[in-house]
PDB file of N, CA and C in Angstrom:
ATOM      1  N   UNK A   1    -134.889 188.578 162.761  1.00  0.00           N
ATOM      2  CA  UNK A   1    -134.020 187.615 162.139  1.00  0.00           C
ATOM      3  C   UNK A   1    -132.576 188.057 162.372  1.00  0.00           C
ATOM      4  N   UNK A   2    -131.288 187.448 162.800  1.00  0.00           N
ATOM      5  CA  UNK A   2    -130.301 187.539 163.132  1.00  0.00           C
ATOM      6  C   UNK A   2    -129.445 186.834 161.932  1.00  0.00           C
ATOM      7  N   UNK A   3    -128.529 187.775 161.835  1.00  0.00           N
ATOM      8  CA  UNK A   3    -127.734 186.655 160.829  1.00  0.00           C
ATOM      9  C   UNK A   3    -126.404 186.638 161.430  1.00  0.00           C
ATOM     10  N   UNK A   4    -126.084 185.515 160.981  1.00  0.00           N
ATOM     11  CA  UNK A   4    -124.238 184.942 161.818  1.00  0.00           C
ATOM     12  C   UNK A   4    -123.700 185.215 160.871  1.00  0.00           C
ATOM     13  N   UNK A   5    -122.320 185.610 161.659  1.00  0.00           N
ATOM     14  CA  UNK A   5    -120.981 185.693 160.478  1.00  0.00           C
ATOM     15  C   UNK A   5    -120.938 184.887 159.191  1.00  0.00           C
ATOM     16  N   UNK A   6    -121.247 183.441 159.908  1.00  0.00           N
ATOM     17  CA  UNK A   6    -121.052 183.374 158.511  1.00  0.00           C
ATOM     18  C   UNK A   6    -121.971 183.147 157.132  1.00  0.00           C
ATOM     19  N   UNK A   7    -123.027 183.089 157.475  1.00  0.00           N
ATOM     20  CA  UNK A   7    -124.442 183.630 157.007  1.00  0.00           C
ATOM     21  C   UNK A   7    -123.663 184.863 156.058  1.00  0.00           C
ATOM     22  N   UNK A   8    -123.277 186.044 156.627  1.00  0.00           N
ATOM     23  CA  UNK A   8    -122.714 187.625 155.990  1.00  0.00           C
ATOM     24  C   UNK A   8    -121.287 187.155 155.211  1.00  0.00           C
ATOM     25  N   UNK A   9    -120.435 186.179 155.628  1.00  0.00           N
ATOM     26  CA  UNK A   9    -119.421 186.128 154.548  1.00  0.00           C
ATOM     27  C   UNK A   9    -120.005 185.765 153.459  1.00  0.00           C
ATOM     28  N   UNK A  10    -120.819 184.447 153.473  1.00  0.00           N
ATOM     29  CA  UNK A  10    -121.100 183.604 152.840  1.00  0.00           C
ATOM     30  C   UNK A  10    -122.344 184.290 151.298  1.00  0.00           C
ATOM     31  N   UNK A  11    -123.041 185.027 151.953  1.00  0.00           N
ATOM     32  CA  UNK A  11    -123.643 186.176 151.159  1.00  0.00           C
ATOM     33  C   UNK A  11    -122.893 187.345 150.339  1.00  0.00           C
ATOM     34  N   UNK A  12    -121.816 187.577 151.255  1.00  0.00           N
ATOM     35  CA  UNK A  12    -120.746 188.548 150.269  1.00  0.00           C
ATOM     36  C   UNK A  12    -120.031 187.853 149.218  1.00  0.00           C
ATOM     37  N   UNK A  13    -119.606 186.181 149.512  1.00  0.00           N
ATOM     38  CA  UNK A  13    -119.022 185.467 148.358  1.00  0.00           C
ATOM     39  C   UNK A  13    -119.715 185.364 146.997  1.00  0.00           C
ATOM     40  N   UNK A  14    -121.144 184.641 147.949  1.00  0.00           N
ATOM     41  CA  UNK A  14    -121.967 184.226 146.620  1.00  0.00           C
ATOM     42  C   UNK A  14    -122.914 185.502 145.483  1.00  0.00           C
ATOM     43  N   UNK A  15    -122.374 187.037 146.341  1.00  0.00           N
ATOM     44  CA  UNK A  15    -123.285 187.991 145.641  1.00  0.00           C
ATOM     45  C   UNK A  15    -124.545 188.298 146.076  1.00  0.00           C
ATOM     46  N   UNK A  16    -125.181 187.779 146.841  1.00  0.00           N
ATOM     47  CA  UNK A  16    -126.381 187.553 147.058  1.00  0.00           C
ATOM     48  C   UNK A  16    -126.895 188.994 147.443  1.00  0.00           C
ATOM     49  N   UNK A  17    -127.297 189.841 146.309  1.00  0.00           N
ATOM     50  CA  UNK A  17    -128.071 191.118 146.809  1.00  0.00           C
ATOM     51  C   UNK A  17    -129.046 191.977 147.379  1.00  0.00           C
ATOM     52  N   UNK A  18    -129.065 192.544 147.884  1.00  0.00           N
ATOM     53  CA  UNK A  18    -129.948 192.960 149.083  1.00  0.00           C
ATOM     54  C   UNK A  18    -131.358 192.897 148.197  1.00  0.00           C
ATOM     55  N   UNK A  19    -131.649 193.215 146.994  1.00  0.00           N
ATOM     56  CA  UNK A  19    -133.549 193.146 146.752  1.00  0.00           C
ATOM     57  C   UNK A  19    -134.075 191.390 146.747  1.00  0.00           C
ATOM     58  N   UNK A  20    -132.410 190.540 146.153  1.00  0.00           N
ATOM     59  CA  UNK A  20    -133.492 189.553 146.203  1.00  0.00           C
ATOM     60  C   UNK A  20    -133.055 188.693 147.262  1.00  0.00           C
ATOM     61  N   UNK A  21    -132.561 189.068 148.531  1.00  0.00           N
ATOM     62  CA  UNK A  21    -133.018 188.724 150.157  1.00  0.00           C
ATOM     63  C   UNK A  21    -133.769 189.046 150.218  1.00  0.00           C
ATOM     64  N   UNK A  22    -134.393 190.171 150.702  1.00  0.00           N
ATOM     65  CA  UNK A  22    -135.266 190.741 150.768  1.00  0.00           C
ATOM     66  C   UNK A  22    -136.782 190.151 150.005  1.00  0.00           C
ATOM     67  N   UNK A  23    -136.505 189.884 149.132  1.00  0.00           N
ATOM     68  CA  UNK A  23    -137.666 189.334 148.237  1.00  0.00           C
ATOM     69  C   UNK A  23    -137.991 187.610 148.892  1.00  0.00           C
ATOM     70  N   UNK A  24    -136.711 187.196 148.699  1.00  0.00           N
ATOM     71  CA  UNK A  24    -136.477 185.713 149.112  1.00  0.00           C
ATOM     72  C   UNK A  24    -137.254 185.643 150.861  1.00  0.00           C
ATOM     73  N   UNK A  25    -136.709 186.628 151.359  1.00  0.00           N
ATOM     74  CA  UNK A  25    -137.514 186.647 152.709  1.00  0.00           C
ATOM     75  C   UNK A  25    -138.678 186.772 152.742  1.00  0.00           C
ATOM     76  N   UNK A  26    -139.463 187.628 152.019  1.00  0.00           N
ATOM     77  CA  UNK A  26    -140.255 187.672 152.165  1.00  0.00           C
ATOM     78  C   UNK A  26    -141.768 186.885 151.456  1.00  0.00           C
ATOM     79  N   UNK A  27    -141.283 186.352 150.357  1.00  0.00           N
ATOM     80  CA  UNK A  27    -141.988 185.585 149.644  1.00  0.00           C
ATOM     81  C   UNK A  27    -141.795 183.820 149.561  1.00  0.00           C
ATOM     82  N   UNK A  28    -141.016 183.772 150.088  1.00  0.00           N
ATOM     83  CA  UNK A  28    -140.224 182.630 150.465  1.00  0.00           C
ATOM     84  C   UNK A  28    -140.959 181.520 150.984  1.00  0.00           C
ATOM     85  N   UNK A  29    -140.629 180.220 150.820  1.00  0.00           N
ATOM     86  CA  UNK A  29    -141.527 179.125 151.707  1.00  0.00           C
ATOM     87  C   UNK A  29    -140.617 178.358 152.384  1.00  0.00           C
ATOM     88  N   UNK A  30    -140.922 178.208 153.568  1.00  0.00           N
ATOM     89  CA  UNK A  30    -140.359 177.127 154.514  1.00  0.00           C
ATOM     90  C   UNK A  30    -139.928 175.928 154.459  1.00  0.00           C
ATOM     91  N   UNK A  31    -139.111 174.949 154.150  1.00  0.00           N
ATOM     92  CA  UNK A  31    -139.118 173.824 154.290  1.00  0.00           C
ATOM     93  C   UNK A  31    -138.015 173.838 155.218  1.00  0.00           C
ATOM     94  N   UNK A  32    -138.766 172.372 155.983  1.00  0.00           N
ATOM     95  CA  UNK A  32    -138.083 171.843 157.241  1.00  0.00           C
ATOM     96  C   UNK A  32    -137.453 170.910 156.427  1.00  0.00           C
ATOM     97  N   UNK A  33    -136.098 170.535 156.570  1.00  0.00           N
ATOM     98  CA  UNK A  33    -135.492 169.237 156.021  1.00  0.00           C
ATOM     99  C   UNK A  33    -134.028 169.031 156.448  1.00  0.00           C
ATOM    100  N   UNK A  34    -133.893 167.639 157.397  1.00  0.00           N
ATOM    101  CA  UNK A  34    -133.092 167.806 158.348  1.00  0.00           C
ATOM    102  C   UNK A  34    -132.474 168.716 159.220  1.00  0.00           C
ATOM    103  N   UNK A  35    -133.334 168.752 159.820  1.00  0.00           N
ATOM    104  CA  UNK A  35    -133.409 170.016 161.275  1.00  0.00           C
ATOM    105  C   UNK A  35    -133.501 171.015 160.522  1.00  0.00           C
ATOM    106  N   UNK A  36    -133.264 171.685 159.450  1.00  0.00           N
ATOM    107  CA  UNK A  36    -132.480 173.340 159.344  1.00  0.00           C
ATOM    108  C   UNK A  36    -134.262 173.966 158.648  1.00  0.00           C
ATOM    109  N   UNK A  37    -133.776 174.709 158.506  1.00  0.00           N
ATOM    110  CA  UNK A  37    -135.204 175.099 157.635  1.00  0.00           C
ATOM    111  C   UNK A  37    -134.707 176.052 156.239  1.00  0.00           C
ATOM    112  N   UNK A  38    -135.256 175.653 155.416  1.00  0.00           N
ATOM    113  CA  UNK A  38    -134.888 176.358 153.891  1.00  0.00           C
ATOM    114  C   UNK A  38    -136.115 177.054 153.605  1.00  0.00           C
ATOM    115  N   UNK A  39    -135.641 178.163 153.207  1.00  0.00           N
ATOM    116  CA  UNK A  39    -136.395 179.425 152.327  1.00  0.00           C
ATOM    117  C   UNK A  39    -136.190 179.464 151.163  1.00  0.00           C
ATOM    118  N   UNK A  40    -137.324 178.975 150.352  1.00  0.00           N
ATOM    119  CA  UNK A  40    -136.313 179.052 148.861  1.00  0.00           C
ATOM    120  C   UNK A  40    -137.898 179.636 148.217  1.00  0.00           C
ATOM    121  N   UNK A  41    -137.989 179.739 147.221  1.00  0.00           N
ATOM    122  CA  UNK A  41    -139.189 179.997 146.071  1.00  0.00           C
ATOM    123  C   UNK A  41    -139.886 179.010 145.488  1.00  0.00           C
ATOM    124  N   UNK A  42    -141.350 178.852 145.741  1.00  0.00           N
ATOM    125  CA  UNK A  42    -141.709 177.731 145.474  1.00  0.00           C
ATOM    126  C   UNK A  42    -142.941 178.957 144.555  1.00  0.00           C
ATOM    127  N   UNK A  43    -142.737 178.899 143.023  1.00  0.00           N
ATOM    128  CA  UNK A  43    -144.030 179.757 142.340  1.00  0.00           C
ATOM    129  C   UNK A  43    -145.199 179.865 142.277  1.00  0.00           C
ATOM    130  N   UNK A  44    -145.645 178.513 142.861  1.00  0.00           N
ATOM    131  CA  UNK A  44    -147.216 178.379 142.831  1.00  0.00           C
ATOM    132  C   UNK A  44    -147.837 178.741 144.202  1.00  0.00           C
ATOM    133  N   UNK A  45    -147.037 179.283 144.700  1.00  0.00           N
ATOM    134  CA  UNK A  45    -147.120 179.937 146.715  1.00  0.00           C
ATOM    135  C   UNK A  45    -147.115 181.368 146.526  1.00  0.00           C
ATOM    136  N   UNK A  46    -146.633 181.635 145.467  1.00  0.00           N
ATOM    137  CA  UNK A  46    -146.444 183.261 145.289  1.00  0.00           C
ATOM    138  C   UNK A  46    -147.634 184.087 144.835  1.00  0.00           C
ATOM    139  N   UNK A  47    -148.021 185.469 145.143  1.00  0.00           N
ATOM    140  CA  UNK A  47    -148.867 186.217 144.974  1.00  0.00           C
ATOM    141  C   UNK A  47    -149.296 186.555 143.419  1.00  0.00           C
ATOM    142  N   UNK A  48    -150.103 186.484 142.643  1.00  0.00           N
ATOM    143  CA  UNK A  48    -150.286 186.977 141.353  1.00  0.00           C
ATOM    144  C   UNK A  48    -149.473 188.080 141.179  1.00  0.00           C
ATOM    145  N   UNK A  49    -149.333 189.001 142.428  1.00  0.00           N
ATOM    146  CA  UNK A  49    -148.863 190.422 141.973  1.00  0.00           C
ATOM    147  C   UNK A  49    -147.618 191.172 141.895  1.00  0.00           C
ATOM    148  N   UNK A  50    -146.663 189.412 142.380  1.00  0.00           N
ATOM    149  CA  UNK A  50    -145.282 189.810 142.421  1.00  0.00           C
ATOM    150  C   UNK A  50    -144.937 190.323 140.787  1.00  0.00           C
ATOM    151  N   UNK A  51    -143.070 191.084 141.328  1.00  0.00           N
ATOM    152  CA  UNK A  51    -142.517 190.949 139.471  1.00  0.00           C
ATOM    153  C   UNK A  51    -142.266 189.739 139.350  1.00  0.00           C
ATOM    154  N   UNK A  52    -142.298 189.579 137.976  1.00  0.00           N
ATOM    155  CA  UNK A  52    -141.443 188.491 137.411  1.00  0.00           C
ATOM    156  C   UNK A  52    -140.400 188.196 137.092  1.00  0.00           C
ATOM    157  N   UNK A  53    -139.638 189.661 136.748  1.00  0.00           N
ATOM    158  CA  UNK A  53    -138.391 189.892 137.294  1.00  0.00           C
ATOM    159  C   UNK A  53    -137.479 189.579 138.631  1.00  0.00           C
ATOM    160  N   UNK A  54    -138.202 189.651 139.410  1.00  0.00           N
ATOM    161  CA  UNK A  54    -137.281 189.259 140.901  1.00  0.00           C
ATOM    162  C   UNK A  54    -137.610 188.141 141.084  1.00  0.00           C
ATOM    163  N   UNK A  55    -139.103 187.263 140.831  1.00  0.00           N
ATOM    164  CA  UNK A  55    -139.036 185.684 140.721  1.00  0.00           C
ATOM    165  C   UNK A  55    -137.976 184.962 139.711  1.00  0.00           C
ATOM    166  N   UNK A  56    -137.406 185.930 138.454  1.00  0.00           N
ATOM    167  CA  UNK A  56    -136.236 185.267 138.211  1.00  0.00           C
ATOM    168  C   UNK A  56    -135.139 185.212 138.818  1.00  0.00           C
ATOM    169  N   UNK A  57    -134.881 186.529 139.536  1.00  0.00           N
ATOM    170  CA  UNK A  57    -133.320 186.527 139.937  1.00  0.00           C
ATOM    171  C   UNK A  57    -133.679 185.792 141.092  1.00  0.00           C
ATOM    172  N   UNK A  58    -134.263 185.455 142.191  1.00  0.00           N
ATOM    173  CA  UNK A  58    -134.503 185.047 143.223  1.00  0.00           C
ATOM    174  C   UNK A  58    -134.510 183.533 143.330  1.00  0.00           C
ATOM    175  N   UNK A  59    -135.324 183.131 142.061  1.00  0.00           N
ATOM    176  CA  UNK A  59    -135.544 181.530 142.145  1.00  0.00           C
ATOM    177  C   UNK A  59    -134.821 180.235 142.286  1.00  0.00           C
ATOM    178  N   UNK A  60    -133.590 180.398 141.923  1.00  0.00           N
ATOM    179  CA  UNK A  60    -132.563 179.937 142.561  1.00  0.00           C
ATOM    180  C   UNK A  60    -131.357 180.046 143.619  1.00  0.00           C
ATOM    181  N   UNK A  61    -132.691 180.716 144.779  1.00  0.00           N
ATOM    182  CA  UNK A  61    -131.155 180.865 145.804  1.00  0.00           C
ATOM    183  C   UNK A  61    -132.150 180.048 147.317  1.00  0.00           C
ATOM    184  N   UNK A  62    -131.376 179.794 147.697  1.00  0.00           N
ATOM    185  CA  UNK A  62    -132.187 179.461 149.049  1.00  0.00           C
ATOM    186  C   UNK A  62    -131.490 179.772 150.716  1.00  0.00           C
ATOM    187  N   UNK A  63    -132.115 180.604 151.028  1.00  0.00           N
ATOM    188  CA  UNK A  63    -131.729 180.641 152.588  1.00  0.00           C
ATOM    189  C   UNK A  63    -131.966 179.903 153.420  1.00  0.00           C
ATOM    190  N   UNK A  64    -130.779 179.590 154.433  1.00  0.00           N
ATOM    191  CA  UNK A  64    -130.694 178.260 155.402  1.00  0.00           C
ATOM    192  C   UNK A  64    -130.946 178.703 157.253  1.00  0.00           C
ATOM    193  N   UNK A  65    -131.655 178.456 158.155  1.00  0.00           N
ATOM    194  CA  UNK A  65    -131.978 178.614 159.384  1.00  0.00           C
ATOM    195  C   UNK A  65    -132.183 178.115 160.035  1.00  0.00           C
ATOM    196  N   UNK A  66    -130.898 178.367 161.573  1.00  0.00           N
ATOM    197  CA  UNK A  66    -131.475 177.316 162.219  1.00  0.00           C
ATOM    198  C   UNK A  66    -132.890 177.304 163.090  1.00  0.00           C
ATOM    199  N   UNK A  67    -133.230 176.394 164.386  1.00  0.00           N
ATOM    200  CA  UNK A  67    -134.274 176.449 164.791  1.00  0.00           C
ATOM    201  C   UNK A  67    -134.323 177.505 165.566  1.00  0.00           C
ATOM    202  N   UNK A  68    -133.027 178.558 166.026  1.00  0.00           N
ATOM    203  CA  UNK A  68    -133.477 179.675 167.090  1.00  0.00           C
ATOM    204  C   UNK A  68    -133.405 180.573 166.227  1.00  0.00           C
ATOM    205  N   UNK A  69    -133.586 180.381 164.371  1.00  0.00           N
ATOM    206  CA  UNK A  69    -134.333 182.020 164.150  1.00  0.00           C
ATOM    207  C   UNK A  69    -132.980 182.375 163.485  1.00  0.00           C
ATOM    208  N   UNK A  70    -132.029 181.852 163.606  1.00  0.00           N
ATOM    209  CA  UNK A  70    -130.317 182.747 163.107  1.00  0.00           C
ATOM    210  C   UNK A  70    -130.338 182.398 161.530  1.00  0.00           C
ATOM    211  N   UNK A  71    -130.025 182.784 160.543  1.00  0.00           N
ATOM    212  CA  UNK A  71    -129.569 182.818 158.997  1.00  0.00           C
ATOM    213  C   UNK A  71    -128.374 182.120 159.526  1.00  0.00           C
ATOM    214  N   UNK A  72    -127.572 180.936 158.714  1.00  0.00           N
ATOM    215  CA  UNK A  72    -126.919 180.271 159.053  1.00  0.00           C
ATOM    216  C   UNK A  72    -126.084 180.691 157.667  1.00  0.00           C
ATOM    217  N   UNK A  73    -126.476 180.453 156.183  1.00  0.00           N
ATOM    218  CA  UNK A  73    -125.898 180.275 155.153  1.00  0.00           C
ATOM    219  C   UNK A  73    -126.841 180.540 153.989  1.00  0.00           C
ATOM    220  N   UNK A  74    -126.312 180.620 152.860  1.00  0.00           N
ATOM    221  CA  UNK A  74    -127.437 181.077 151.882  1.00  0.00           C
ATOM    222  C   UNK A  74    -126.353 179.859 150.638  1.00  0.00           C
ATOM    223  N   UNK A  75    -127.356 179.312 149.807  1.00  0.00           N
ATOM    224  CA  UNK A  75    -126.948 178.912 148.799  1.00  0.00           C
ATOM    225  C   UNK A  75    -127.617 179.261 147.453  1.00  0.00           C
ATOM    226  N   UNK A  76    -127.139 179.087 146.187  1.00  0.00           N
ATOM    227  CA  UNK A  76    -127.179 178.883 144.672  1.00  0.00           C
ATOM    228  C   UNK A  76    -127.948 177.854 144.186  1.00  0.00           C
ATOM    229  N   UNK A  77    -128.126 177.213 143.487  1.00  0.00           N
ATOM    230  CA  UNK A  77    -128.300 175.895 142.970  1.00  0.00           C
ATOM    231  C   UNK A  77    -129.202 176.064 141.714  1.00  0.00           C
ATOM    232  N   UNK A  78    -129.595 175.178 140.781  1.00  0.00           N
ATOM    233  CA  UNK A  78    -130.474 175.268 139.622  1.00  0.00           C
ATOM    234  C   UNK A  78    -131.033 174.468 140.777  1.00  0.00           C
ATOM    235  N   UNK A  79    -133.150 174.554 140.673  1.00  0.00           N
ATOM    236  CA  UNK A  79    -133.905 173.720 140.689  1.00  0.00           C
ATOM    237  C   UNK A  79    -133.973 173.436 142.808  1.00  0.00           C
ATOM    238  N   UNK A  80    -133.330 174.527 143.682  1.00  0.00           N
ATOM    239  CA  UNK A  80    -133.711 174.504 144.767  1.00  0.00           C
ATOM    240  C   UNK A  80    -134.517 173.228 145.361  1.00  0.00           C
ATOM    241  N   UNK A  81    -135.783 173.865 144.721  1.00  0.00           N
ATOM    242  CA  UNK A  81    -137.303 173.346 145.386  1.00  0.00           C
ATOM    243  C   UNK A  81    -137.339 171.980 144.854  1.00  0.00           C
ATOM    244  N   UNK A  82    -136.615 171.208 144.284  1.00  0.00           N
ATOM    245  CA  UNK A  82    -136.387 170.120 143.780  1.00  0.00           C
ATOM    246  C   UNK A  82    -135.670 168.931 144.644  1.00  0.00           C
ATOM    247  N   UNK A  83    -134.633 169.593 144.962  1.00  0.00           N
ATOM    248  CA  UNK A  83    -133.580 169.017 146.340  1.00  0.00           C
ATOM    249  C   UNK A  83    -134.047 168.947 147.673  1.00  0.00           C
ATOM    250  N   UNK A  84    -135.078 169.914 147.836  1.00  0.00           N
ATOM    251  CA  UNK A  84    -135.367 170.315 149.536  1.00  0.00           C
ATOM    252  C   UNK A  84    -137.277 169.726 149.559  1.00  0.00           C
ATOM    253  N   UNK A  85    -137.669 169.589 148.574  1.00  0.00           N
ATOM    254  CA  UNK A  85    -139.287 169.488 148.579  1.00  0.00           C
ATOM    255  C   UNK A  85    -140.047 167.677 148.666  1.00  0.00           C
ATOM    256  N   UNK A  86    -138.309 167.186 148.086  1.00  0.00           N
ATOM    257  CA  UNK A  86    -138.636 165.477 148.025  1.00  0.00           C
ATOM    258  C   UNK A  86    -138.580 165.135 149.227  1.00  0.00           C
ATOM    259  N   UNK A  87    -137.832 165.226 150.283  1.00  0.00           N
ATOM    260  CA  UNK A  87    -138.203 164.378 151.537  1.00  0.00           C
ATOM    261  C   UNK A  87    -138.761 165.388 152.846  1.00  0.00           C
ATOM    262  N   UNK A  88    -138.639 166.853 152.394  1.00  0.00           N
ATOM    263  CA  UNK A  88    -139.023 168.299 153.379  1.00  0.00           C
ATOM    264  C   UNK A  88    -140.693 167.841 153.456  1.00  0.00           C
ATOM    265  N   UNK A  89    -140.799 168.568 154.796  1.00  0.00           N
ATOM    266  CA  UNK A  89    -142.007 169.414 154.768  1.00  0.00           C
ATOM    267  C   UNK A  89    -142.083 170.677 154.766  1.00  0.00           C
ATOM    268  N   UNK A  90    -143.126 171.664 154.113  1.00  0.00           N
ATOM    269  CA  UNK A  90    -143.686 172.847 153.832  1.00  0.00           C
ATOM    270  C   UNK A  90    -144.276 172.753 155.507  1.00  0.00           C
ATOM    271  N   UNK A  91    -143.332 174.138 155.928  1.00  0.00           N
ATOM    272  CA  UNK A  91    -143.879 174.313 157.108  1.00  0.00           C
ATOM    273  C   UNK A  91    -144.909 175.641 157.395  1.00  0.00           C
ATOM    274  N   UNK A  92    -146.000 175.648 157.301  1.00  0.00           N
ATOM    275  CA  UNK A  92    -146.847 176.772 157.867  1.00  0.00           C
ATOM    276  C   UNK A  92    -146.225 177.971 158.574  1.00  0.00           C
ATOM    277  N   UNK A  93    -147.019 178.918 157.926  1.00  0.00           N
ATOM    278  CA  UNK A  93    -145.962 180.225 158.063  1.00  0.00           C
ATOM    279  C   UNK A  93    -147.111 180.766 159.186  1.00  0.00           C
ATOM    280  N   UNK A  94    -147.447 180.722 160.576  1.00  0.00           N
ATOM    281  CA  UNK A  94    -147.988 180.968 161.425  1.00  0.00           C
ATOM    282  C   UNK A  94    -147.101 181.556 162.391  1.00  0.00           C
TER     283      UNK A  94
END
C-alpha cells in the first residue's frame, strides 16, 4: 500500500493515529463507491475477537483509495458506513 502526500498531510491534520490505521486497515471493509474505494468499519464483518476499544476509536474514520492501490485521503465523519453503504458495493476482499 503506498500512500500520497496528501493521504500523509491529510492524516497529520486530522490526527489519525498509527493503531487505529493500522486497525482500520486491517479490519476494514471495502466499499466501491464512485470509482474510489472506502475502508471504513462495518461491525458485523468484524471478528468476535477484536477490542472493543479500537472498534471505538476506529469506527468513525474511513480510508479513501484509488484503483492503483495509493491511500489518497482519510476522513472523520459520525455514521461512515451510512454515507458509503447506500449506493456502494461491499467489495470482496480476494
Amino acid at each position: 500500500m503506498t500512500q500520497t502526500l496528501h493521504f500523509l498531510i491529510r492524516r497529520s491534520q486530522r490526527c489519525l493515529r498509527n493503531d487505529v490505521f493500522d486497525f482500520l486497515y486491517e479490519y476494514g471493509t471495502e466499499v466501491c463507491y464512485h470509482g474510489y474505494y472506502y475502508i471504513l468499519l462495518i461491525k458485523k464483518n468484524l471478528p468476535s475477537n477484536v477490542s472493543m476499544e479500537m472498534v471505538k476509536k476506529a469506527e468513525n474514520w474511513t480510508l479513501i483509495r484509488g484503483e492503483n492501490g495509493n491511500l489518497i485521503t482519510c476522513t472523520h465523519s459520525n455514521n461512515p458506513a451510512k454515507q458509503y453503504l447506500r449506493k456502494g458495493k461491499i467489495r470482496d476482499a480476494a
